[in-house]
Protein backbone atom coordinates (compact mmCIF):
# COMPACT_ATOMS: atom_id res chain seq x y z
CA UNK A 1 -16.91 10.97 -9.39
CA UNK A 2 -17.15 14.67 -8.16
CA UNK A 3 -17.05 13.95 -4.68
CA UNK A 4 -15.07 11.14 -3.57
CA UNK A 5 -16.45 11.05 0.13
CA UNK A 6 -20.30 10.21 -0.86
CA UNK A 7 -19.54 6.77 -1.35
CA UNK A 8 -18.76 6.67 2.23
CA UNK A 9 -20.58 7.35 5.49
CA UNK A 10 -20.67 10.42 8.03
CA UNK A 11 -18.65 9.34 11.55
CA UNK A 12 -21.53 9.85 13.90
CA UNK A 13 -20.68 7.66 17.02
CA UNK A 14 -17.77 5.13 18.16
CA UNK A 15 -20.56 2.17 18.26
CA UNK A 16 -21.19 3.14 14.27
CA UNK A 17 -17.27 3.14 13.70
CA UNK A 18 -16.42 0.35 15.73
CA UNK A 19 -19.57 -1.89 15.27
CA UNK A 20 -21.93 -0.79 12.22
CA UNK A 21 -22.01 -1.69 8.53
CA UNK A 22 -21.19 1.44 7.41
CA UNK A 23 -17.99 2.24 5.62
CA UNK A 24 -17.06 5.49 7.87
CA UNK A 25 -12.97 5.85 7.32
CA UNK A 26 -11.18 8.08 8.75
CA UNK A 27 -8.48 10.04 6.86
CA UNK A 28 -5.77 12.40 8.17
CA UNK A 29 -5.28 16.15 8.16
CA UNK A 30 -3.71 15.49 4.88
CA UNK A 31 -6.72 13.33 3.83
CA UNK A 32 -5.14 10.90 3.61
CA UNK A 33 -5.32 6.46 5.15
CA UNK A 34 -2.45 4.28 5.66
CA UNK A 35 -2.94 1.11 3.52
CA UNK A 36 -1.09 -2.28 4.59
CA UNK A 37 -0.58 -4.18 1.12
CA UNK A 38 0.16 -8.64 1.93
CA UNK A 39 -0.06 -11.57 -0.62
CA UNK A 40 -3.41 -13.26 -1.02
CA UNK A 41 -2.01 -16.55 -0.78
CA UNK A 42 1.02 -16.44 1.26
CA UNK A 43 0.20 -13.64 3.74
CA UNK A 44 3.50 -11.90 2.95
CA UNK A 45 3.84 -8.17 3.45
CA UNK A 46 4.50 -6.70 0.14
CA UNK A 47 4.04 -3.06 0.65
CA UNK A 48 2.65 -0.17 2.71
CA UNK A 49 1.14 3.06 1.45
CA UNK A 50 -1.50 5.69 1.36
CA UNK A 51 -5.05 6.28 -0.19
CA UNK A 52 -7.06 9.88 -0.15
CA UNK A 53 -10.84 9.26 -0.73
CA UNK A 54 -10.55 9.02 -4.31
CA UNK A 55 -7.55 6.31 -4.22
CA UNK A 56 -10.13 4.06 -1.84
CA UNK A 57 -13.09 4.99 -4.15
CA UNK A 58 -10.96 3.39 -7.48
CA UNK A 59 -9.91 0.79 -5.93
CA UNK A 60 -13.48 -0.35 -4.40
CA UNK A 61 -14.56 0.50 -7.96
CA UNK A 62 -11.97 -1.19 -10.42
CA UNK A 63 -10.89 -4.11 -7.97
CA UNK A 64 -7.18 -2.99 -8.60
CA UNK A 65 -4.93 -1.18 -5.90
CA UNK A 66 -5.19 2.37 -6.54
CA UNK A 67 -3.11 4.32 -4.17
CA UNK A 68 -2.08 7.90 -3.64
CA UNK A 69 1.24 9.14 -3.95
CA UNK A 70 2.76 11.52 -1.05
CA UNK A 71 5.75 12.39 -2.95
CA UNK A 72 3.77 12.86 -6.47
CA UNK A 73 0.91 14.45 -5.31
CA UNK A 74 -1.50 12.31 -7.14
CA UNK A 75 -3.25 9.14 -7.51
CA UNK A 76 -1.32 6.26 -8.41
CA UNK A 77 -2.60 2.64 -9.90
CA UNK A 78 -0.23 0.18 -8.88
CA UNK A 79 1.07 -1.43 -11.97
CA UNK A 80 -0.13 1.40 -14.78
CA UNK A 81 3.27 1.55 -15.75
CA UNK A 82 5.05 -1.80 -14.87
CA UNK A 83 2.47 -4.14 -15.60
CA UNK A 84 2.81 -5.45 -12.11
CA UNK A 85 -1.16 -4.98 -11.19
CA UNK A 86 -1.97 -5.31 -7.58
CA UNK A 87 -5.76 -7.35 -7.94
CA UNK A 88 -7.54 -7.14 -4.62
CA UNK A 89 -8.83 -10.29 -3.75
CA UNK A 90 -10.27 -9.13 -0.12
CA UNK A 91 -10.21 -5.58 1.71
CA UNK A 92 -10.59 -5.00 4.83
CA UNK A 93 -10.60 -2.25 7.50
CA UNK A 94 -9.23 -1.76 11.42
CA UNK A 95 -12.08 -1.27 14.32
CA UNK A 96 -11.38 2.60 14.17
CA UNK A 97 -11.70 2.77 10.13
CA UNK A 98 -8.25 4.41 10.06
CA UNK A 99 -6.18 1.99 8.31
CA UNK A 100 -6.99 -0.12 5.41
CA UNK A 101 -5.46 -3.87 4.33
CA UNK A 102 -5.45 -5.02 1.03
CA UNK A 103 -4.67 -8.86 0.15
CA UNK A 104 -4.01 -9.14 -3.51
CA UNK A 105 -2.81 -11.17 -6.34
CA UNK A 106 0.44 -9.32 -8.23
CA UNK A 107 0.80 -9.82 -11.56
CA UNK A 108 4.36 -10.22 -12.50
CA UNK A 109 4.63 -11.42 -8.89
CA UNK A 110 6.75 -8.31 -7.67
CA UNK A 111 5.12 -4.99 -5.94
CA UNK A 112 8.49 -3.36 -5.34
CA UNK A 113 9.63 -0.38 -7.59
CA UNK A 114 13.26 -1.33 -6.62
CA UNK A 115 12.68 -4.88 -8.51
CA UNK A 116 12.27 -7.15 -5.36
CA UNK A 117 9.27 -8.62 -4.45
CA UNK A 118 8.35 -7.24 -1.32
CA UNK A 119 9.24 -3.43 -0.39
CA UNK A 120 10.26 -4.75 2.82
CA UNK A 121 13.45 -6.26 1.25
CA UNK A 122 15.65 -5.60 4.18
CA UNK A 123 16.02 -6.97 7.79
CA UNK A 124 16.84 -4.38 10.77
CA UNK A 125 18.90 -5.79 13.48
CA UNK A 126 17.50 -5.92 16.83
CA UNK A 127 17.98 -6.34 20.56
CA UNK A 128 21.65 -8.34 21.33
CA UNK A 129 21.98 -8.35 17.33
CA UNK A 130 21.88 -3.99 17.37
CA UNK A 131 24.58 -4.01 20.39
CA UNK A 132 26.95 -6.44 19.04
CA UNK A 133 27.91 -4.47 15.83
CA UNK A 134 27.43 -1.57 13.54
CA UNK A 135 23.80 -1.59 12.88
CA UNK A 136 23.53 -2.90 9.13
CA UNK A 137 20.72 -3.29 7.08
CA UNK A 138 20.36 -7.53 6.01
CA UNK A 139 18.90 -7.96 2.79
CA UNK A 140 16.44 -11.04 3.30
CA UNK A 141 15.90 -11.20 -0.83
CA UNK A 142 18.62 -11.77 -2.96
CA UNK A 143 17.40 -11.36 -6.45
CA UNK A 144 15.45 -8.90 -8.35
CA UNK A 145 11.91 -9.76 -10.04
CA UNK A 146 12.68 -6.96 -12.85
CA UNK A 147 15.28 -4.53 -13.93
CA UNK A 148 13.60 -1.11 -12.96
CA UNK A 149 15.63 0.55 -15.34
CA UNK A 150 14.37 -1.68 -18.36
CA UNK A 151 10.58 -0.69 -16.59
CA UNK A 152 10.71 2.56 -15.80
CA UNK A 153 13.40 3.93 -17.77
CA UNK A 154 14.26 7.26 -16.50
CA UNK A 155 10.98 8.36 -14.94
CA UNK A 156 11.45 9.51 -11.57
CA UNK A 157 11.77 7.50 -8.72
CA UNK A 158 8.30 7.23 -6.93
CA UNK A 159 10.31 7.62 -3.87
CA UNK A 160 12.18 10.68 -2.87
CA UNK A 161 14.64 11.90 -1.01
C-alpha cells in the first residue's frame, strides 16, 4: 500500500471523531497510536504497544496484530518469529480515535517476549503496601510459557535499554 493513511478518514470535526462511522485515528508527532492488547476470552491484559498507519492498516488487513516497534524502528507482526500469533478477534477504538484495543486469541497462549504470558508479569506495591517497605516488584506469574532463549536465540531483545 503506498500510502498507509487512505484507508482512513480526514479529522474534520469532534462530532465526526466522537460520533461518525468514519475511521479518523489520530496518531502522534511520531505517527504513531498506543494499542491496549487483552485476551478474547478472559479479558486479561496481555500487552501494550504502538501502531504507525501502516501497523493499523496490516492488521485491519491480515486479521493478525501487526504492531510497530519504537525501539526497532519498524513494523513488527506479533508472532513472525515465535509462533505466538496474536489473532484479532474484535478491534475497537476510544471516543477521540487516539488509542486502539485489540482482543485476540494467542497462539501458543503467551504474548510476552520474556516467556510469561502477560507482559504485565509484575505487581507494583501501592498505598500502605509502598510505605511499609522497600518498594519491590511482586511477580504475580510464576512460570514461563517458553524459553526465549530456545525462541529467539540471540536476536536482540525487542526491548531496550
Amino acid at each position: 500500500m503506498s500510502d498507509p493513511n487512505q484507508r482512513f478518514a480526514a479529522r474534520t470535526s469532534i462530532e465526526q471523531v466522537e460520533e461518525g462511522a468514519e475511521l479518523a485515528p489520530k496518531f502522534d508527532a511520531q505517527g504513531l497510536i498506543p494499542v491496549v492488547t487483552t485476551d478474547y476470552q478472559s479479558g486479561e491484559l496481555l500487552m501494550q504497544g504502538y501502531m504507525n498507519a501502516e501497523a493499523l492498516n496490516k492488521t485491519i488487513e491480515l486479521g493478525e496484530a501487526v504492531y510497530y516497534s519504537r525501539s526497532r524502528q519498524t513494523l513488527w507482526h506479533k508472532g513472525a518469529t515465535s509462533g505466538l500469533v496474536q489473532t484479532v478477534r474484535e478491534m475497537r477504538i476510544d471516543d477521540d480515535q487516539d488509542c486502539v484495543w485489540l482482543r485476540v486469541d494467542v497462539a501458543g497462549g503467551a504474548s510476552c517476549h520474556v516467556g510469561y504470558r502477560s507482559c504485565f508479569y509484575r505487581r507494583v506495591p501501592v498505598g500502605k503496601e509502598a510505605q511499609d517497605k522497600e518498594l519491590k516488584l511482586e511477580f504475580t506469574e510464576s512460570e514461563k510459557v517458553f524459553d526465549p532463549q530456545a525462541v529467539y536465540g540471540d536476536a536482540p531483545n525487542p526491548t531496550q535499554l
